[in-house]
N, C-alpha and C. Protein backbone atom coordinates (compact mmCIF):
# COMPACT_ATOMS: atom_id res chain seq x y z
N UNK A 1 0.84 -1.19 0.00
CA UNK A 1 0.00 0.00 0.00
C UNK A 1 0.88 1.25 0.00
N UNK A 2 0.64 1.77 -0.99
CA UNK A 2 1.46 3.40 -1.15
C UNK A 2 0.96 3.83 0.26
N UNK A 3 2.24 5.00 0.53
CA UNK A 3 1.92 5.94 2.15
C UNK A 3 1.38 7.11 1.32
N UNK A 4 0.72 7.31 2.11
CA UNK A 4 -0.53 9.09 1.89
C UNK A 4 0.24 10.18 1.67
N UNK A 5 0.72 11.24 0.95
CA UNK A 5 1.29 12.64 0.84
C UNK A 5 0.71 13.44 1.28
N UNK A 6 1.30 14.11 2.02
CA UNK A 6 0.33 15.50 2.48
C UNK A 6 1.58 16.75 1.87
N UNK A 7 0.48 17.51 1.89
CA UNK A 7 1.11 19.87 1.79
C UNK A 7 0.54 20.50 2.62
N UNK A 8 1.37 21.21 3.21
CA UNK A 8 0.84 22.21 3.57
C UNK A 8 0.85 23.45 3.09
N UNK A 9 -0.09 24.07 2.96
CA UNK A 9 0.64 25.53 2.12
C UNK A 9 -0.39 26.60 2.45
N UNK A 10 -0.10 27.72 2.39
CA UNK A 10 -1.08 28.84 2.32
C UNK A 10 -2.03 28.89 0.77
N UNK A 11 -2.95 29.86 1.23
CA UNK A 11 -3.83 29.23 -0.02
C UNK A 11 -3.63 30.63 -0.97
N UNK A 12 -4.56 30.46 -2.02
CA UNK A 12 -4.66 31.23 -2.81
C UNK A 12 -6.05 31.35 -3.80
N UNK A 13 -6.32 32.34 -5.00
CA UNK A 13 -7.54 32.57 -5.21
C UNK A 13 -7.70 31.33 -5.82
N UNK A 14 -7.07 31.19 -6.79
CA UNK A 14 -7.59 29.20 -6.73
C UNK A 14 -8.16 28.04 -6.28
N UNK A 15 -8.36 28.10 -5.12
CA UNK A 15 -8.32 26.93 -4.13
C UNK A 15 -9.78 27.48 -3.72
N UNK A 16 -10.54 28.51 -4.15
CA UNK A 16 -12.16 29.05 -3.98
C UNK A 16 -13.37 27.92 -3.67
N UNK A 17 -12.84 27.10 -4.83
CA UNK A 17 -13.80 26.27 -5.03
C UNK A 17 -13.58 24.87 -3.74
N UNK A 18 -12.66 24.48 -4.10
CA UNK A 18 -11.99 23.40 -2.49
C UNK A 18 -12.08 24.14 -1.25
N UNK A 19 -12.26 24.87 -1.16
CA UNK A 19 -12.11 25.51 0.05
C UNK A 19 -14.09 25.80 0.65
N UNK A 20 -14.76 26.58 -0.39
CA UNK A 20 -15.93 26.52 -0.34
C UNK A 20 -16.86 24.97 0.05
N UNK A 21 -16.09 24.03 -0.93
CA UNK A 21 -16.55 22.54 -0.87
C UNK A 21 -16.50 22.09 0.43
N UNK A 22 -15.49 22.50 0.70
CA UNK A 22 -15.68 22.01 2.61
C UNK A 22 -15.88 22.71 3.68
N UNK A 23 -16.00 23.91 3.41
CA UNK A 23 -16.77 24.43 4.28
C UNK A 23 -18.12 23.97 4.28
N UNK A 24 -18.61 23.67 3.49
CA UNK A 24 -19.92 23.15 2.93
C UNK A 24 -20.52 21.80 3.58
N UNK A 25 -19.02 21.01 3.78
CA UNK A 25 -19.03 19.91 3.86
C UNK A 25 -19.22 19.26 5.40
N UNK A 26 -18.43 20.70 6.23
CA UNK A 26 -18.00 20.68 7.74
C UNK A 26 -19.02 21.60 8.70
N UNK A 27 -19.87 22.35 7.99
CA UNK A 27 -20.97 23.40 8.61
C UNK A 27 -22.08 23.19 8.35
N UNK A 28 -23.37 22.89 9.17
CA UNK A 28 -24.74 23.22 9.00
C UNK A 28 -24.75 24.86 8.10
N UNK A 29 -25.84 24.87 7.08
CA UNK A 29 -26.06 26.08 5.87
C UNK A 29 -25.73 27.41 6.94
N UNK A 30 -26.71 27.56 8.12
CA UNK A 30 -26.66 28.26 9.49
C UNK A 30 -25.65 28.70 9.45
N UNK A 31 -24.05 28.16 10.05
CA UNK A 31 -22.98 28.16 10.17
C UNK A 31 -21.99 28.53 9.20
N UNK A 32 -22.42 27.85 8.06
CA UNK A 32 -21.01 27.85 6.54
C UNK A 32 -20.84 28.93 6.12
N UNK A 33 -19.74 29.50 5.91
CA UNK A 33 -19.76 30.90 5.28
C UNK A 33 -19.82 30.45 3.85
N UNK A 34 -20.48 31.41 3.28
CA UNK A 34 -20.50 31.53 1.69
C UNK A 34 -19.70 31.26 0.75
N UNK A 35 -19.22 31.25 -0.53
CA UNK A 35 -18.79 30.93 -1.48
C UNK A 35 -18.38 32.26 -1.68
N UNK A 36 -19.25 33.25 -1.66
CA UNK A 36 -18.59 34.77 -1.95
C UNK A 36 -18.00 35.24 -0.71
N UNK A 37 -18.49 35.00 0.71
CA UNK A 37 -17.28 35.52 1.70
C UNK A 37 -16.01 34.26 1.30
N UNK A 38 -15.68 33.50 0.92
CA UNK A 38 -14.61 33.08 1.08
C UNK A 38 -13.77 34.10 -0.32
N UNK A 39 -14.68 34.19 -1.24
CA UNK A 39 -13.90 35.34 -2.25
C UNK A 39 -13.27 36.27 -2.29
N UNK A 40 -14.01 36.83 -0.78
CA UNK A 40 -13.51 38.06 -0.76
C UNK A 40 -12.32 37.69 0.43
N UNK A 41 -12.51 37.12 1.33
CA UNK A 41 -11.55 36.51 2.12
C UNK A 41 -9.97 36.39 1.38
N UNK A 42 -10.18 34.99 0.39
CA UNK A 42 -8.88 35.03 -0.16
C UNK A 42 -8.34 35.60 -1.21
N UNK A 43 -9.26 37.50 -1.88
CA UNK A 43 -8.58 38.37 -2.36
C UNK A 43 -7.94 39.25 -1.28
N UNK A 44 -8.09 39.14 0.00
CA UNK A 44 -7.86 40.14 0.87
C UNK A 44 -6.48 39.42 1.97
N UNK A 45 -6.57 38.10 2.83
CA UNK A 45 -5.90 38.05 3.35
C UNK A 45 -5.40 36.20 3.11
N UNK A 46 -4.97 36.04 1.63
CA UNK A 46 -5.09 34.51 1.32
C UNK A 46 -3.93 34.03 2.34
N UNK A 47 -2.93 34.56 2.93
CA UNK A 47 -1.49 34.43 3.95
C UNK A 47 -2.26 33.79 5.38
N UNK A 48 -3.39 34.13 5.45
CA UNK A 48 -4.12 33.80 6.64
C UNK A 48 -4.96 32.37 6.33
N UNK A 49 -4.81 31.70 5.38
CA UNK A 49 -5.52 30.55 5.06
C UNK A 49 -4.28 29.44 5.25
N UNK A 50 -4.39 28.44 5.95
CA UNK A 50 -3.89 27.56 6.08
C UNK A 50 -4.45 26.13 5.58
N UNK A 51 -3.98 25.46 4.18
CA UNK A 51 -4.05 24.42 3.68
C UNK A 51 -3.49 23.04 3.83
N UNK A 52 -4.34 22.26 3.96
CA UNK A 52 -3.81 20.65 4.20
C UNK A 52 -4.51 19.64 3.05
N UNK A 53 -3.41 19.32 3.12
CA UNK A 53 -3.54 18.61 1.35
C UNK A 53 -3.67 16.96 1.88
N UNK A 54 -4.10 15.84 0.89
CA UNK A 54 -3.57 14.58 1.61
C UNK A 54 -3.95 13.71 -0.28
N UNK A 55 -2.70 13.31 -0.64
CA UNK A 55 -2.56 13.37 -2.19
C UNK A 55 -3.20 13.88 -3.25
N UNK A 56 -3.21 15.15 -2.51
CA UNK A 56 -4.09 16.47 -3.55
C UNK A 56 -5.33 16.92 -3.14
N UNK A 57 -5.90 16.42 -2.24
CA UNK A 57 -7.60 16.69 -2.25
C UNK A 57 -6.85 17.68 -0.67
N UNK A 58 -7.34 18.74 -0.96
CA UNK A 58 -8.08 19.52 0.22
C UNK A 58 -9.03 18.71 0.98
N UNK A 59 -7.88 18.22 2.61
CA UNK A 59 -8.64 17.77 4.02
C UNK A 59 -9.31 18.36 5.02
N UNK A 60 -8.07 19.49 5.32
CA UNK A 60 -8.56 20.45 6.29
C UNK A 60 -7.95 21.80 6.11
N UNK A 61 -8.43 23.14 6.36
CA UNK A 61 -7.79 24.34 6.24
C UNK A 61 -8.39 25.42 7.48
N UNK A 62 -7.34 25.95 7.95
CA UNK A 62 -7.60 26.86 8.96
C UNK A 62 -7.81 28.47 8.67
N UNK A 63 -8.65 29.51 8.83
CA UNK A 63 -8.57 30.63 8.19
C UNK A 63 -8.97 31.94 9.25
N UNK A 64 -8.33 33.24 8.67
CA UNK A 64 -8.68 34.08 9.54
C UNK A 64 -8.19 35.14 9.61
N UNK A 65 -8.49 36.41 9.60
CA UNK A 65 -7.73 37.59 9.39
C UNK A 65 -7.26 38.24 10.84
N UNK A 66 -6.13 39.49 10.76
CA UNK A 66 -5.68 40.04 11.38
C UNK A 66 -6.34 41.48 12.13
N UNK A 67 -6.29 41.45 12.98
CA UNK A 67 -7.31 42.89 13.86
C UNK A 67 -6.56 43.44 15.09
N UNK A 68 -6.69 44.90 15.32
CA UNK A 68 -6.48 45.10 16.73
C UNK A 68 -7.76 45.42 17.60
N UNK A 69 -8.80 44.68 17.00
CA UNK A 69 -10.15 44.64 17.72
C UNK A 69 -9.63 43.24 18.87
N UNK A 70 -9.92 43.08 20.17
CA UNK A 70 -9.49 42.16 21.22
C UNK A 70 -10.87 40.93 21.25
N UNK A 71 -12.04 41.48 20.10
CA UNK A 71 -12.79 40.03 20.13
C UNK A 71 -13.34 39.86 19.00
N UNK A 72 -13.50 38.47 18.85
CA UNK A 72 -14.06 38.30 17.55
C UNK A 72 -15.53 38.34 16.93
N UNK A 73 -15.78 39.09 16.39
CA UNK A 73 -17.48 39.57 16.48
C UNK A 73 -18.02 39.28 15.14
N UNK A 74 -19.33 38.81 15.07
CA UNK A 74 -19.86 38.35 13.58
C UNK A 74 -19.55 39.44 12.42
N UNK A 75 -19.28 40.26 12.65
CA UNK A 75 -19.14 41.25 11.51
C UNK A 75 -17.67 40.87 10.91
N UNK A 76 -16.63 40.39 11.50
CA UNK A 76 -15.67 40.11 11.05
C UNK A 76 -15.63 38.98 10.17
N UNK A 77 -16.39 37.84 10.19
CA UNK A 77 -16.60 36.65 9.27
C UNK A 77 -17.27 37.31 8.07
N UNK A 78 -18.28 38.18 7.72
CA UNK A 78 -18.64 39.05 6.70
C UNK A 78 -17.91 40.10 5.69
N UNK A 79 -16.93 40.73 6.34
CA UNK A 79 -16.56 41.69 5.94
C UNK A 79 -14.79 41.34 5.86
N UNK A 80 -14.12 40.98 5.09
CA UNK A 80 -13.24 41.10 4.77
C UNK A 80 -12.12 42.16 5.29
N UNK A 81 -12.68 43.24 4.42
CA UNK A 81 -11.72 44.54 4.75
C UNK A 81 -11.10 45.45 6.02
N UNK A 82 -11.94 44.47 7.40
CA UNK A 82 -11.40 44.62 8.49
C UNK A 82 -10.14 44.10 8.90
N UNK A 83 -9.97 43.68 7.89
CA UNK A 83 -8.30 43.02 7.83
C UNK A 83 -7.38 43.80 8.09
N UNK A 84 -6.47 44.14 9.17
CA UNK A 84 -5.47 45.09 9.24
C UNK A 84 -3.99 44.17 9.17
N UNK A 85 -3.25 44.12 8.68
CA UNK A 85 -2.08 43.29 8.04
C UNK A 85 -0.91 43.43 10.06
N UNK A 86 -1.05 44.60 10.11
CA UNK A 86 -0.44 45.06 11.63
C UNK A 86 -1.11 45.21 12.61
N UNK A 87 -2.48 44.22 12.67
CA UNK A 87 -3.34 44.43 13.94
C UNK A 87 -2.49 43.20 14.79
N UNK A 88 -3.06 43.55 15.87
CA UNK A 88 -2.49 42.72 16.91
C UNK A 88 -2.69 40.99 17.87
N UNK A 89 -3.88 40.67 17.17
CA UNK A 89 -4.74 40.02 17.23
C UNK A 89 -4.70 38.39 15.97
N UNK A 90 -4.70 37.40 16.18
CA UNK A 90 -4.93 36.56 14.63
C UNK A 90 -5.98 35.97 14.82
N UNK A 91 -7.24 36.33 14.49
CA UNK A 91 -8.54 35.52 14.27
C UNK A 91 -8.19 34.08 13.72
N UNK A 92 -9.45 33.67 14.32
CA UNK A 92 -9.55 32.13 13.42
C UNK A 92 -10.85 32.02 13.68
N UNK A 93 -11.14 32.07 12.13
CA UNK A 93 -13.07 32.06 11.74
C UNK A 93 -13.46 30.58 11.54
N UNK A 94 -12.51 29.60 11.44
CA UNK A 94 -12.69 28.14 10.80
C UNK A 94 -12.08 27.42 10.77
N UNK A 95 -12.35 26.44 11.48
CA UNK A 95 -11.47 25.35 11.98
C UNK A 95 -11.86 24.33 10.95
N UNK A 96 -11.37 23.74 9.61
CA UNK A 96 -12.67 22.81 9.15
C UNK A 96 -11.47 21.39 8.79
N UNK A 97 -12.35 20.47 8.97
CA UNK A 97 -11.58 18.85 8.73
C UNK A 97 -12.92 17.94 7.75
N UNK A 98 -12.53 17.49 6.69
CA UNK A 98 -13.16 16.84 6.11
C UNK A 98 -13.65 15.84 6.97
N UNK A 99 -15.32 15.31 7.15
CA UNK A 99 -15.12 13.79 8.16
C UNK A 99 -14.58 12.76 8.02
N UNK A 100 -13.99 12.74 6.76
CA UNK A 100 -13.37 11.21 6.42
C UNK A 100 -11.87 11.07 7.05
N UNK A 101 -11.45 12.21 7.51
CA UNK A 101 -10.15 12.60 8.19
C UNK A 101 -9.94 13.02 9.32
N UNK A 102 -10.97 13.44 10.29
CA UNK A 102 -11.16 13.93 11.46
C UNK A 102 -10.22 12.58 12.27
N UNK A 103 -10.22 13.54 13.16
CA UNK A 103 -9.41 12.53 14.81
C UNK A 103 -8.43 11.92 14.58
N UNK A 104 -7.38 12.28 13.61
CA UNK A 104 -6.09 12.17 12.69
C UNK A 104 -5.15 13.59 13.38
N UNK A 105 -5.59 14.33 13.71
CA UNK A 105 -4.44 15.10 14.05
C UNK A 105 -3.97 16.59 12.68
N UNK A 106 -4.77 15.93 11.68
CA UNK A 106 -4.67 17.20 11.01
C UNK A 106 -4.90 18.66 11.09
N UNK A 107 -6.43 18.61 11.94
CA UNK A 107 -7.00 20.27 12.22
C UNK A 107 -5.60 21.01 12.91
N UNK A 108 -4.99 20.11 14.15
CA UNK A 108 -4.00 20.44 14.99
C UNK A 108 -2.48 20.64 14.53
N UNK A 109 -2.70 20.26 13.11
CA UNK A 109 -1.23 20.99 12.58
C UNK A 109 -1.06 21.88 12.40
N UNK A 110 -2.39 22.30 11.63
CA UNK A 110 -3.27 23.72 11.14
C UNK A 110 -3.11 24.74 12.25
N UNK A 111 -3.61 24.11 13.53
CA UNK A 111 -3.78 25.59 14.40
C UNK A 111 -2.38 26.27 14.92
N UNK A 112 -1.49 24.86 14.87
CA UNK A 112 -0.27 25.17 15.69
C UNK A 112 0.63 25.92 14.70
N UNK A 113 0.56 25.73 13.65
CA UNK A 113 0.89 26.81 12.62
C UNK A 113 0.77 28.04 12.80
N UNK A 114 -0.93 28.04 12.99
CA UNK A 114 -1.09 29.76 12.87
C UNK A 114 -1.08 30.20 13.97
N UNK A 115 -0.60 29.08 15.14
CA UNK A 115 -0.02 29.85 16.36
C UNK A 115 1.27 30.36 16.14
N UNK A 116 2.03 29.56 15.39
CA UNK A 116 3.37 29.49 15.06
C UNK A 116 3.28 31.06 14.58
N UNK A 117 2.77 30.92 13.09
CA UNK A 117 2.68 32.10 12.49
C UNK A 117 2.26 33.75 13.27
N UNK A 118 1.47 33.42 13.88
CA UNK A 118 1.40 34.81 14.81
C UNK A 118 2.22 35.40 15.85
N UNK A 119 2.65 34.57 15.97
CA UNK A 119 4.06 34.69 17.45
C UNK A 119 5.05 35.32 16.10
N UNK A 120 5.80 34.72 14.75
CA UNK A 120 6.88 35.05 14.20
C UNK A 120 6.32 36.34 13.90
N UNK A 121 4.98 36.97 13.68
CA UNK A 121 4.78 38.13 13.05
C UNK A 121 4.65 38.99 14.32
N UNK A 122 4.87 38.75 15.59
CA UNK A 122 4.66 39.79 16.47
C UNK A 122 3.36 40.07 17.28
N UNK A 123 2.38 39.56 16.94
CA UNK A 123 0.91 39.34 17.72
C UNK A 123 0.91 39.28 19.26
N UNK A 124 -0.25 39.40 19.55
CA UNK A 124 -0.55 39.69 21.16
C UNK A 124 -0.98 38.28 21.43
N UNK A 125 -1.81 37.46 20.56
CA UNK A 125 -1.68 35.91 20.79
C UNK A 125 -3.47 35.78 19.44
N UNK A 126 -4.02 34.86 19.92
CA UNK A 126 -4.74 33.90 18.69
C UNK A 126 -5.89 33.96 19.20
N UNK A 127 -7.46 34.21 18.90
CA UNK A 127 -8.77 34.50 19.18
C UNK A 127 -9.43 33.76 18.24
N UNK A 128 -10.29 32.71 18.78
CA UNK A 128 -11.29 32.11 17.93
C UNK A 128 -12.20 31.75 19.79
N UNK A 129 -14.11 31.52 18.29
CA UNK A 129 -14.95 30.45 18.92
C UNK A 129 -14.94 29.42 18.42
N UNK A 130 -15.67 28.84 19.58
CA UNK A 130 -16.32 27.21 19.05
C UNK A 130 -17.34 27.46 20.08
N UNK A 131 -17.61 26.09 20.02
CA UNK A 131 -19.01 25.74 20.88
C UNK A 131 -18.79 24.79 21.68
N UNK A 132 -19.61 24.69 23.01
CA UNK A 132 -19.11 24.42 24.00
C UNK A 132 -18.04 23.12 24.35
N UNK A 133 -18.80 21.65 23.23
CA UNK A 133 -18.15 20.83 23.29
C UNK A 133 -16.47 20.76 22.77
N UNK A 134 -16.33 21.92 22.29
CA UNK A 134 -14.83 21.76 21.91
C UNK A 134 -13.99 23.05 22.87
N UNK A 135 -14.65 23.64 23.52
CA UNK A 135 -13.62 24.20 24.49
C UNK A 135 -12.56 23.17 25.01
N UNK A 136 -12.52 21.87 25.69
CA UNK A 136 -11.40 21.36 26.30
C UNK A 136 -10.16 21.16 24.83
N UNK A 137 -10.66 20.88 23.68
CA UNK A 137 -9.59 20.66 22.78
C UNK A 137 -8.74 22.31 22.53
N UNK A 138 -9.27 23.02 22.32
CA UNK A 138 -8.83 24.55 22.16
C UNK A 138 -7.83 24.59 23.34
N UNK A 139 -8.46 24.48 24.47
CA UNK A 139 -7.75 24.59 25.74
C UNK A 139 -6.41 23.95 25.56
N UNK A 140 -6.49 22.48 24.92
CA UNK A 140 -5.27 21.73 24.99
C UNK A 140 -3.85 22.54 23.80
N UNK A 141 -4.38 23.38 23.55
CA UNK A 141 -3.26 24.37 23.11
C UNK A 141 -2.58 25.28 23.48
N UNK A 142 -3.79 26.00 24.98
CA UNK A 142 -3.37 26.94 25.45
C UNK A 142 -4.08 27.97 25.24
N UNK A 143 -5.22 27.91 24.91
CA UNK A 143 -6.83 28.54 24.65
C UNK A 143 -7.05 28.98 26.35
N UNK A 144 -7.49 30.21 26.19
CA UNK A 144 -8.50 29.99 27.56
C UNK A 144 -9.66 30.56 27.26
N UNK A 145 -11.10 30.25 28.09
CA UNK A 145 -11.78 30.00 27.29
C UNK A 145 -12.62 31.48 28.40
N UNK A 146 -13.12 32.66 27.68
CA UNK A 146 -13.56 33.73 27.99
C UNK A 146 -15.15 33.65 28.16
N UNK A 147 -15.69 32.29 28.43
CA UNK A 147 -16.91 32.55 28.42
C UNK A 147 -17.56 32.99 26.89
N UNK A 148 -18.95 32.54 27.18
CA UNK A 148 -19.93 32.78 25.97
C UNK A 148 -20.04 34.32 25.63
N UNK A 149 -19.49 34.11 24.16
CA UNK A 149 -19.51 35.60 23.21
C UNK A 149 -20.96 36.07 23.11
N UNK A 150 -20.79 37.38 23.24
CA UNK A 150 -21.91 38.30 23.56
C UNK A 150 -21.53 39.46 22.08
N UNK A 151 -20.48 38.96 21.27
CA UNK A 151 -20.17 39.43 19.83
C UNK A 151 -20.21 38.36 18.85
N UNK A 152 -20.65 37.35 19.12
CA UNK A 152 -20.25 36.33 17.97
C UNK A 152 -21.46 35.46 18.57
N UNK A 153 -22.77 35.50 17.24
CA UNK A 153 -23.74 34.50 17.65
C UNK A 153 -24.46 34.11 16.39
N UNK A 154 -23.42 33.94 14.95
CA UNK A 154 -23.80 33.11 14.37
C UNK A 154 -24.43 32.40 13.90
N UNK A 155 -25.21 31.92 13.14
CA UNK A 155 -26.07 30.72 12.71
C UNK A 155 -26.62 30.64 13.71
N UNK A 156 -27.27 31.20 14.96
CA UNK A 156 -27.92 30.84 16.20
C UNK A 156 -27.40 30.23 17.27
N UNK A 157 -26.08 29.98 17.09
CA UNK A 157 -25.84 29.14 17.60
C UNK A 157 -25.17 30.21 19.26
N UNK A 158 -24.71 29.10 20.18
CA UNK A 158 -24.10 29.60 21.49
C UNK A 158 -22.66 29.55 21.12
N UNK A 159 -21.60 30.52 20.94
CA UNK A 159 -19.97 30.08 20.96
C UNK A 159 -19.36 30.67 21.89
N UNK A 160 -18.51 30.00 22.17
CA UNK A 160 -17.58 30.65 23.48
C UNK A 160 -16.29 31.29 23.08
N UNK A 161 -15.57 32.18 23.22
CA UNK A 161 -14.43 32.84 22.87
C UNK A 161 -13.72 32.21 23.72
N UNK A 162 -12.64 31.90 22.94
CA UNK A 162 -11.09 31.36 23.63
C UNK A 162 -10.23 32.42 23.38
N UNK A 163 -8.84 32.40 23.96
CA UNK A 163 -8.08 33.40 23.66
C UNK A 163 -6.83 32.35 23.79
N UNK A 164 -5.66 32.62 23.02
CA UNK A 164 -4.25 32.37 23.65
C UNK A 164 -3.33 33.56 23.76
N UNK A 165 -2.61 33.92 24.87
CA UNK A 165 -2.03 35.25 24.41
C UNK A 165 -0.67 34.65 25.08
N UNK A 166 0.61 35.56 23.86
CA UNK A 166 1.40 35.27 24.24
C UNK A 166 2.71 35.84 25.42
C-alpha cells in the first residue's frame, strides 16, 4: 500500500472552489460561510488561510484575518476589509476537517501553525470560537476559554471565545 502525501501551504484565489466545498461539507447552511465571503476573504488576506492537502484533495484548512479589535465579532466573518495586516490580534473564523479525516491530528497541525505564524509576526496571541463541546480541545493548546460571546452568535448558535495570548 502506497503511504498518503500530504502539503501544507497557504492558499490562494484558486483553491475558492476546495475551500468553499468544505466548508460546505463541515458546517450546517446556518454556520457555513459563503462561497462569496470566502472570495472576498482570499482576495484580501489569502497568507491567513492555512491548507492541508492529503494526495491532492483539500482535508482540512484553517482561516482568519488580522485585527487590533481584542474580540471576535460576527461582523468580522462578513466583511473582509477589516483586515489590518499590523493588527495585533490573529482571528480564526474556521477550523474545518473533512469527516473522512477527522481525529487524525490534522485540524492540529493547522492551528499550531497559525499559532506558530502569529508569534513570528509579532501578535498579542490567537482569538477564535467554538461551541461548548470543543472548548477542552482549544484549551489543549493553550486557549482559555472567555466565556460565551456576547459578539459572535452566528447561525444561532451559542460560541464561546477562547483566547491564547502570548
Amino acid at each position: 500500500m502506497e503511504k498518503e502525501r500530504f502539503m501544507m501551504r497557504r492558499a490562494s484565489a484558486s483553491d475558492l472552489d476546495a475551500v468553499a466545498a468544505l466548508e460546505e461539507t463541515c458546517f450546517p447552511p446556518a454556520e457555513a460561510a459563503s462561497r462569496e465571503s470566502f472570495r472576498d476573504r482570499l482576495a484580501v488576506y489569502p497568507d491567513y488561510f492555512l491548507l492541508l492537502f492529503s494526495d491532492g484533495e483539500l482535508v482540512s484548512f484553517v482561516d482568519g484575518f488580522v485585527t487590533d479589535e481584542r474580540d471576535l465579532t460576527d461582523e468580522m466573518y462578513a466583511d473582509a476589509s477589516l483586515h489590518d495586516p499590523d493588527g495585533a490580534w490573529q482571528m480564526i473564523f474556521g477550523v474545518n476537517t473533512h469527516p473522512a479525516y477527522r481525529r487524525r491530528g490534522y485540524a492540529a497541525q493547522l492551528i499550531r501553525e497559525m499559532i506558530r505564524l502569529a508569534q513570528r509576526e509579532g501578535r498579542k496571541g490567537v482569538v477564535l470560537t467554538c461551541k461548548e463541546n470543543l472548548v477542552p480541545y482549544y484549551a489543549g493548546f493553550g486557549f482559555s476559554d472567555e466565556g460565551i460571546s456576547e459578539e459572535s452568535v452566528h447561525g444561532g448558535a451559542v460560541w464561546h471565545q477562547m483566547r491564547l495570548t502570548f
